[in-house]
N, C-alpha and C. Protein backbone atom coordinates (compact mmCIF):
# COMPACT_ATOMS: atom_id res chain seq x y z
N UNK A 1 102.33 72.72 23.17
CA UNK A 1 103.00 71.46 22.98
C UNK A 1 103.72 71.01 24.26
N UNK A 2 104.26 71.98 24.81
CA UNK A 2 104.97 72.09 25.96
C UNK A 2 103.98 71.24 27.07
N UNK A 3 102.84 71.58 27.08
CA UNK A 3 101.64 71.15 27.75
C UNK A 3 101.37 69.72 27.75
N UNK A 4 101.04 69.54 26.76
CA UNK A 4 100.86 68.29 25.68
C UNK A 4 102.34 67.05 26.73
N UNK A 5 103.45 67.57 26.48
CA UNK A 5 104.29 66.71 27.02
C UNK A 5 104.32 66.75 28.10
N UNK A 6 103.94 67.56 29.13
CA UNK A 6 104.14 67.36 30.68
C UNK A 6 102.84 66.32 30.84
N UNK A 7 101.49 66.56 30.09
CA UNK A 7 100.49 65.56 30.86
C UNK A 7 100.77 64.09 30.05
N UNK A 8 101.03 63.99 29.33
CA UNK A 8 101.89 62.55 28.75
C UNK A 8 102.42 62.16 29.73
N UNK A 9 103.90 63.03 30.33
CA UNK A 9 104.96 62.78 31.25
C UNK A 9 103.74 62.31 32.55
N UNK A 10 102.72 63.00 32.91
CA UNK A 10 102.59 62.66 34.32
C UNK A 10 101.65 61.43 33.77
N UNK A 11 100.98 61.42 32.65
CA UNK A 11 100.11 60.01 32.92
C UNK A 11 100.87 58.70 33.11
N UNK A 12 102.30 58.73 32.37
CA UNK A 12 102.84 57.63 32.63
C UNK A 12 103.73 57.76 34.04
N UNK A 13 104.18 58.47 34.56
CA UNK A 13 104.03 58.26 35.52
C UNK A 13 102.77 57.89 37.06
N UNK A 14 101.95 58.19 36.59
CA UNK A 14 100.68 57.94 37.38
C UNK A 14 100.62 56.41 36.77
N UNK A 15 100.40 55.95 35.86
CA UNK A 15 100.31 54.73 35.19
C UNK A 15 101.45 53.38 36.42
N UNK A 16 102.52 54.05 36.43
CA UNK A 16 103.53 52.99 37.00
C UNK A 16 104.27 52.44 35.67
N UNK A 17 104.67 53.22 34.96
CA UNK A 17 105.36 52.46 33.94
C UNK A 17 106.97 52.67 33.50
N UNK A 18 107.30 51.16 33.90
CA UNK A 18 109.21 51.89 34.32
C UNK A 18 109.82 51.42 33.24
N UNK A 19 110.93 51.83 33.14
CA UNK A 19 111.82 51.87 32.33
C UNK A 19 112.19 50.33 31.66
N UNK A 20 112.25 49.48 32.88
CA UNK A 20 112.55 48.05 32.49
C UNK A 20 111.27 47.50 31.97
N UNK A 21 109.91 47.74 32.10
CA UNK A 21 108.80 47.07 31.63
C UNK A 21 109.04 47.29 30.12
N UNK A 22 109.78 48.28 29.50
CA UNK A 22 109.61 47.88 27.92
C UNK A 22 111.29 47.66 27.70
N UNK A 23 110.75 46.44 26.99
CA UNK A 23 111.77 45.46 26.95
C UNK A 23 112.53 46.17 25.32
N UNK A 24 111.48 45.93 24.20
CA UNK A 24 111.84 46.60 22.57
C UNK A 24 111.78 47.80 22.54
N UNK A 25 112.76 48.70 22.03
CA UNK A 25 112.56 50.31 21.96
C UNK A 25 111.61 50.31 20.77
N UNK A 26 111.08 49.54 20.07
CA UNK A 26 109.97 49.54 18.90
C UNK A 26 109.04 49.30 19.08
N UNK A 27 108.89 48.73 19.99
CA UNK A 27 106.79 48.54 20.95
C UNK A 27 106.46 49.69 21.22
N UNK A 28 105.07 49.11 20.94
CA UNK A 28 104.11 50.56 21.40
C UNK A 28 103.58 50.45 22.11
N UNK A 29 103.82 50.82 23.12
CA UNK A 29 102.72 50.90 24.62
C UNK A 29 101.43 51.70 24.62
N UNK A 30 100.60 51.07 24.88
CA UNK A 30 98.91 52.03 24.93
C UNK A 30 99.24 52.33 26.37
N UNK A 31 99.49 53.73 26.14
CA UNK A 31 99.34 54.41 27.81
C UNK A 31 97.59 54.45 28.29
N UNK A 32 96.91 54.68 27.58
CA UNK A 32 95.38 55.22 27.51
C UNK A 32 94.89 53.56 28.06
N UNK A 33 94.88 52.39 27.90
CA UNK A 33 94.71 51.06 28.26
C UNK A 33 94.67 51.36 29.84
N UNK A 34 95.29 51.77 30.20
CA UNK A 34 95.70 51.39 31.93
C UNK A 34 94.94 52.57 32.74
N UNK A 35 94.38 53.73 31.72
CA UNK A 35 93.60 54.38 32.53
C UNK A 35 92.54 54.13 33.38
N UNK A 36 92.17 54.29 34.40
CA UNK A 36 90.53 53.82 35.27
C UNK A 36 89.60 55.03 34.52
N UNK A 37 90.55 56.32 34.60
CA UNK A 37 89.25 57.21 34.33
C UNK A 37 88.89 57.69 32.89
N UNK A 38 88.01 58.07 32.67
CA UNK A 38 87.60 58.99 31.14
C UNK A 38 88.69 59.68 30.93
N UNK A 39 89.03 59.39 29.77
CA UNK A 39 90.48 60.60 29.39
C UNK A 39 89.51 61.15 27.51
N UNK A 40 89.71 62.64 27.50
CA UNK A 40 89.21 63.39 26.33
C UNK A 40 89.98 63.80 25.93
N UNK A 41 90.98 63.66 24.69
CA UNK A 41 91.83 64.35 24.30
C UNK A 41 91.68 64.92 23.05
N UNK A 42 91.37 66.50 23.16
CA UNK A 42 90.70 67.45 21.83
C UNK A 42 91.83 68.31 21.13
N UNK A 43 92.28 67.68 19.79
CA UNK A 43 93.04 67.87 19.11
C UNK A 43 92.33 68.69 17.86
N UNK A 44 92.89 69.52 17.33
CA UNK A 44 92.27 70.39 15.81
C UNK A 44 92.43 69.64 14.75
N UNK A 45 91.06 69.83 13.87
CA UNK A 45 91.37 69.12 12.76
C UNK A 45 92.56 68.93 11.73
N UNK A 46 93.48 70.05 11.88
CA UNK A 46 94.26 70.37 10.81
C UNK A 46 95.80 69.45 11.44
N UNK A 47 95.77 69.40 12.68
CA UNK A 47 96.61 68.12 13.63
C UNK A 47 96.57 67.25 13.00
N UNK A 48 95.69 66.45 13.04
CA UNK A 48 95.19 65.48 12.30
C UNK A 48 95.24 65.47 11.17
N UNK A 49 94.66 65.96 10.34
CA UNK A 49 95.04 66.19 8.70
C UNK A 49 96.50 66.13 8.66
N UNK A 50 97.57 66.29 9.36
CA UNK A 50 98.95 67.23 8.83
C UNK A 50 99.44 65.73 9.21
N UNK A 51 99.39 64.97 10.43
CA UNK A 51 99.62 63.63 10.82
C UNK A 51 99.29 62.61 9.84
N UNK A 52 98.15 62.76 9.31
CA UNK A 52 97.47 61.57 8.59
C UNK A 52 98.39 61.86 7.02
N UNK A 53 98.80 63.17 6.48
CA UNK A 53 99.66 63.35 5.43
C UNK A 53 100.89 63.09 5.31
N UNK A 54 101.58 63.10 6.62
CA UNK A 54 103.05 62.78 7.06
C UNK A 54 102.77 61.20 6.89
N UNK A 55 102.03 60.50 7.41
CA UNK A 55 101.94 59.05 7.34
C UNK A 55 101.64 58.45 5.47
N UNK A 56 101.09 59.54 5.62
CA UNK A 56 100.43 59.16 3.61
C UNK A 56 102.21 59.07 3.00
N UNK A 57 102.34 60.38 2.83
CA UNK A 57 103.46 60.63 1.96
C UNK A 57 104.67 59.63 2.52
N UNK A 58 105.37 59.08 4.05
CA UNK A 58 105.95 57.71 4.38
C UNK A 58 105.82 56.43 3.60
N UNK A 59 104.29 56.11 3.88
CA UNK A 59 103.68 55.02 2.95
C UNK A 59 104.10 55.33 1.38
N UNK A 60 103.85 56.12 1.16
CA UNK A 60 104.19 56.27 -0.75
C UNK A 60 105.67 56.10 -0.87
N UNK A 61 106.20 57.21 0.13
CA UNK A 61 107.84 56.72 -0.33
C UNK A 61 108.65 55.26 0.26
N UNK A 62 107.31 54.62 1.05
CA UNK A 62 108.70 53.37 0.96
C UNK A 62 108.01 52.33 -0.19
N UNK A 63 107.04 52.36 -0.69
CA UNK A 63 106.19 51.67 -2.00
C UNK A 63 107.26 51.96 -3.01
N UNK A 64 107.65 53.60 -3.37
CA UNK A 64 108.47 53.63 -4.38
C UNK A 64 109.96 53.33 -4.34
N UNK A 65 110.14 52.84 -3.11
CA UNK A 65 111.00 52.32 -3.17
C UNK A 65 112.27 54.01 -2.51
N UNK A 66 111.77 54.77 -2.04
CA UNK A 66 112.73 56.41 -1.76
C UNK A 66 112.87 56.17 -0.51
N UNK A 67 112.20 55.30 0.83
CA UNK A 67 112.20 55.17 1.97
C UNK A 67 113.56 55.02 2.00
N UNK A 68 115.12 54.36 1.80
CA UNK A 68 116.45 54.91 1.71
C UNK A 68 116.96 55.62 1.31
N UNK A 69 116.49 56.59 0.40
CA UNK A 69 116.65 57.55 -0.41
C UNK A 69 117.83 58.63 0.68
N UNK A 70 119.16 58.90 0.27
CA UNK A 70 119.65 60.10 1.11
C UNK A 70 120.31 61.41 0.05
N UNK A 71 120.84 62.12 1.09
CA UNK A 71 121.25 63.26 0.20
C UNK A 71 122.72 63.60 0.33
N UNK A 72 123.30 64.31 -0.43
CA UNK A 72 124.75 63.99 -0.73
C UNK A 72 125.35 65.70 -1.12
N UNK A 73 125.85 66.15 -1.12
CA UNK A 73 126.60 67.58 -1.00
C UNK A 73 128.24 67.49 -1.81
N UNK A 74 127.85 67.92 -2.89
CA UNK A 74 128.95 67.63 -4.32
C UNK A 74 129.25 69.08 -4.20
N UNK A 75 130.87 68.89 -3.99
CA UNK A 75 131.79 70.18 -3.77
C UNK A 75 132.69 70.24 -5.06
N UNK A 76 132.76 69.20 -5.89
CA UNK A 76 133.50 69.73 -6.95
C UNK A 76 133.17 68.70 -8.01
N UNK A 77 133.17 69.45 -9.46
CA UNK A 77 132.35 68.64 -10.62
C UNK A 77 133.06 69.55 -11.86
N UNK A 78 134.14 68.67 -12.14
CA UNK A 78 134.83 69.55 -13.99
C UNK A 78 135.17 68.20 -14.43
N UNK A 79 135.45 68.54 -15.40
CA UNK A 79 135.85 67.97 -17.22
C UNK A 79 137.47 68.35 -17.55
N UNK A 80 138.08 69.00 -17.03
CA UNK A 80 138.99 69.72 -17.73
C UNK A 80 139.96 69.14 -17.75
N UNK A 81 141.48 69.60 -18.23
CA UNK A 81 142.66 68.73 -18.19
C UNK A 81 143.10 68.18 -17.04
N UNK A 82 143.00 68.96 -16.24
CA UNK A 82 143.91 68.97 -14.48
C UNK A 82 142.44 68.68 -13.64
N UNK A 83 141.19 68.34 -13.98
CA UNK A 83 140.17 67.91 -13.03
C UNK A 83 140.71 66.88 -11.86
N UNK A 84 141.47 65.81 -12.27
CA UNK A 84 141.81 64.56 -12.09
C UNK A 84 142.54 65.20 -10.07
N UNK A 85 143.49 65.56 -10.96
CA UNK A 85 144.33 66.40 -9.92
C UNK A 85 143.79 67.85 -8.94
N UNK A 86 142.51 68.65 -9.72
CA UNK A 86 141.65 69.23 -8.31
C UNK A 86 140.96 68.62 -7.78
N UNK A 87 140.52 67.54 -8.16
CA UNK A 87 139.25 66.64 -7.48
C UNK A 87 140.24 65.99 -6.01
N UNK A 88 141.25 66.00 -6.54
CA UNK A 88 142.29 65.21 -5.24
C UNK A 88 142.15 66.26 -4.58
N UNK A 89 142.54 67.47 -5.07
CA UNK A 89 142.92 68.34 -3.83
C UNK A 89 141.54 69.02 -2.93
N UNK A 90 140.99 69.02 -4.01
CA UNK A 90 139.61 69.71 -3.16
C UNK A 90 138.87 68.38 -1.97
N UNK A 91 138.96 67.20 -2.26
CA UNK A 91 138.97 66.54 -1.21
C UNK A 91 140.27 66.29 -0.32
N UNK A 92 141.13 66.77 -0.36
CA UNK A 92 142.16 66.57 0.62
C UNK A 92 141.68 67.80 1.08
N UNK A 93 141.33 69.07 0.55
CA UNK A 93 141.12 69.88 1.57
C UNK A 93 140.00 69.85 1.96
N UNK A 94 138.55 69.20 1.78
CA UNK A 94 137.27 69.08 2.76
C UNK A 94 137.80 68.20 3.84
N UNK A 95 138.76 67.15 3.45
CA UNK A 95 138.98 66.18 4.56
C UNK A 95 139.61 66.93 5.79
N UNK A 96 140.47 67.81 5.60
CA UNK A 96 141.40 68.68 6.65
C UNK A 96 140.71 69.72 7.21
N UNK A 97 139.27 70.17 6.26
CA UNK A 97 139.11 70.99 7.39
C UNK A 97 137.41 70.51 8.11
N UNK A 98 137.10 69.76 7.79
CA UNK A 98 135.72 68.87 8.07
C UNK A 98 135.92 66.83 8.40
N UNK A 99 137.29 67.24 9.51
CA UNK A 99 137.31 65.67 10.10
C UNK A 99 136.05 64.58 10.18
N UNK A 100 136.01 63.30 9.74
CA UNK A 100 134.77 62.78 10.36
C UNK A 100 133.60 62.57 9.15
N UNK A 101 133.35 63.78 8.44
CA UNK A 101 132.96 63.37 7.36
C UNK A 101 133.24 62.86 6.05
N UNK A 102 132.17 61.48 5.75
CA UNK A 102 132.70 60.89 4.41
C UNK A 102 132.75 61.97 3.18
N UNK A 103 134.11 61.11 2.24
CA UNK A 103 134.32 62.29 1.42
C UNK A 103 134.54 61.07 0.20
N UNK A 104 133.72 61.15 -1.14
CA UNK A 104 133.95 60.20 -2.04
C UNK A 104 133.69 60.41 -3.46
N UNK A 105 135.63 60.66 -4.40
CA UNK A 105 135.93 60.95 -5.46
C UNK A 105 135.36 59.77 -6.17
N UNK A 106 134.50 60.68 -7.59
CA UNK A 106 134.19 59.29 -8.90
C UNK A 106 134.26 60.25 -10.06
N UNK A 107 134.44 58.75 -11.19
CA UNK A 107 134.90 59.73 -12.28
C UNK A 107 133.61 58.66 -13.19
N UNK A 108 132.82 59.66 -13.59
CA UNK A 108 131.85 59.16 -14.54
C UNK A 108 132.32 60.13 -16.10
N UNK A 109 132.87 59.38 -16.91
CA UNK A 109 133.40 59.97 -17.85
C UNK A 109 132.57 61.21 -18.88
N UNK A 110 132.84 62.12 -18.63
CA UNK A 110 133.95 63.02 -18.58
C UNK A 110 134.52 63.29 -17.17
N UNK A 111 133.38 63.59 -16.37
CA UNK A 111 133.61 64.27 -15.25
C UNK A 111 134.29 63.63 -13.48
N UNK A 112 135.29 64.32 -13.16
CA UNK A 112 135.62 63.83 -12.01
C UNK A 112 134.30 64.87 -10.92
N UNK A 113 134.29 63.80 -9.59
CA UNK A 113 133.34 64.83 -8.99
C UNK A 113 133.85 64.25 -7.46
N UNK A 114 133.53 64.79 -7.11
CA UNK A 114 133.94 65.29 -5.31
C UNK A 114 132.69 65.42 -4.51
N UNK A 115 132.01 64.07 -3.68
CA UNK A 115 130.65 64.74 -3.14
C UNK A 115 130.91 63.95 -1.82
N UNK A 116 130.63 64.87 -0.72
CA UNK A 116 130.45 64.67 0.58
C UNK A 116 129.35 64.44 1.59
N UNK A 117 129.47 64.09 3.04
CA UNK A 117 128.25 64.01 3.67
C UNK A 117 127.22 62.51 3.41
N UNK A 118 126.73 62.65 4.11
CA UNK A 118 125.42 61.50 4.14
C UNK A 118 124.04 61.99 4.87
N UNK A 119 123.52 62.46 4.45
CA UNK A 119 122.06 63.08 4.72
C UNK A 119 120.95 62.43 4.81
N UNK A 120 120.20 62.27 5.75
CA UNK A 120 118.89 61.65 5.51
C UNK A 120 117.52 62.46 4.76
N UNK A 121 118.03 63.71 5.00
CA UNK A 121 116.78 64.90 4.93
C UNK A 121 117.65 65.72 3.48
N UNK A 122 116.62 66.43 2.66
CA UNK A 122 117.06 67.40 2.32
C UNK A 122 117.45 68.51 3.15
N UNK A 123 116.61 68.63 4.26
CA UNK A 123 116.65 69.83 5.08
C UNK A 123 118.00 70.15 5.56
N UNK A 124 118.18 68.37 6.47
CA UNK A 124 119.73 68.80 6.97
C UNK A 124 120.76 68.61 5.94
N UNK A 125 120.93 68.25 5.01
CA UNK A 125 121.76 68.56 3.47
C UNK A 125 121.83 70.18 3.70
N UNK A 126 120.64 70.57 3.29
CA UNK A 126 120.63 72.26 3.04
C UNK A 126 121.50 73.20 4.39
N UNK A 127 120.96 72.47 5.57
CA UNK A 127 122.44 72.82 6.97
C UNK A 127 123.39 72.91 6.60
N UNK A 128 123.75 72.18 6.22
CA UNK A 128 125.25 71.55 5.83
C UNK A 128 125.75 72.36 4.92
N UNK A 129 124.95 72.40 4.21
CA UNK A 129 125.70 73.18 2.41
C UNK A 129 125.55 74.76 2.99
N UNK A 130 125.09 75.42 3.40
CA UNK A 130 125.47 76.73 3.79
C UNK A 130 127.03 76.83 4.89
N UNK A 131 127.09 75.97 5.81
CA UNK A 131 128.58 76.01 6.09
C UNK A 131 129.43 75.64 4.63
N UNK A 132 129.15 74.87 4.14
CA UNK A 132 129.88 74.08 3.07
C UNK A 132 130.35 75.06 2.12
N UNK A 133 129.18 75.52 1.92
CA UNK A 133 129.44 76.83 0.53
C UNK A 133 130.31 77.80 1.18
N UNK A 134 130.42 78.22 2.31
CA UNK A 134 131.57 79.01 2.25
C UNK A 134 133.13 79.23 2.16
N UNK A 135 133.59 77.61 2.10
CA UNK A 135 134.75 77.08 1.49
C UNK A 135 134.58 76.90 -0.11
N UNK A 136 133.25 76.32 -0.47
CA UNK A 136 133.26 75.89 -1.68
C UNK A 136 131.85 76.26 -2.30
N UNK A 137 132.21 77.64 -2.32
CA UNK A 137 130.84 78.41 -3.00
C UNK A 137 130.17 77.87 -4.53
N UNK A 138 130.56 76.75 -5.27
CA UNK A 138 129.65 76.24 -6.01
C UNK A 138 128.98 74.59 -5.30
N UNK A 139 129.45 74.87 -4.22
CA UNK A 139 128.89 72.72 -4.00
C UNK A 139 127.28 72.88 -3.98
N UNK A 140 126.67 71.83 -4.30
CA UNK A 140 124.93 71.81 -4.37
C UNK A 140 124.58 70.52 -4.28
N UNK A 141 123.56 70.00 -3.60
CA UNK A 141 122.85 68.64 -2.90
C UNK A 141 122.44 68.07 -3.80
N UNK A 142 122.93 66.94 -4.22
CA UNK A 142 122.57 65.78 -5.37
C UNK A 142 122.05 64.46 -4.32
N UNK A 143 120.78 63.53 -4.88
CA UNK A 143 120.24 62.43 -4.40
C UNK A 143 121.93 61.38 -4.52
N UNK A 144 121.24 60.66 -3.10
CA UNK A 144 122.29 59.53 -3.13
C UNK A 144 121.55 58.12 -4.11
């Protein structure tokens, strides 16, 4: 891969292509256009397959409408008499010791709940919640 990016790196530089010629960081430049010579670039089928699936499964989730879809890290969730009053405190204490991140109490009746973070990925949710859990060894990743 390492490979892969240095001859990228030198074609556009061989190309002449500077920094100010792209005007939108969302254009796509055909580097391969400006070549003079034959360029062969032999990729494995399963490259391809794994690319063409990443693009499939994109397409499906912004159809269903999940393309905003994020993930959320719920540190505290009771019913009980005094919920009202741990839900305060357990977010006063994520706020004190995790500056910076959003922290946002709701009470869907019965339950008060306490859920933090803003995730795009499950993956980096799942980052997160292993530091997380060790202050608050029941929190677990609920869809936003």
């Amino acid at each position: 891969m390492k490979r892969i990016g240095l001859i990228i790196t030198a074609l556009l530089l061989c190309c002449g292509l500077r920094a100010q010629e792209v005007q939108d960081s969302t254009a796509v430049y055909d580097v391969f256009a400006n070549l003079s010579v034959n360029l062969s670039v032999n990729q494995s089928r399963e490259i391809y397959d794994a690319m063409n699936a990443h693009i499939g499964r994109n397409e499906r989730r912004t159809a269903s409408g999940l393309a905003g879809q994020t993930y959320r890290i719920r540190i505290f969730f009771d019913s009980g008499q005094d919920a009202r009053g741990a839900s305060e405190a357990a977010a006063a204490r994520f706020r004190n010791s995790h500056p910076g991140v959003p922290v946002s109490r709701t009470f869907t009746d019965p339950f008060f709940k306490v859920t933090v973070g803003n995730y795009s990925s499950k993956a980096e949710a799942a980052a997160a919640l292993k530091s997380i859990q060790l202050e608050f060894p029941a929190a677990f990743i609920v869809r936003n």
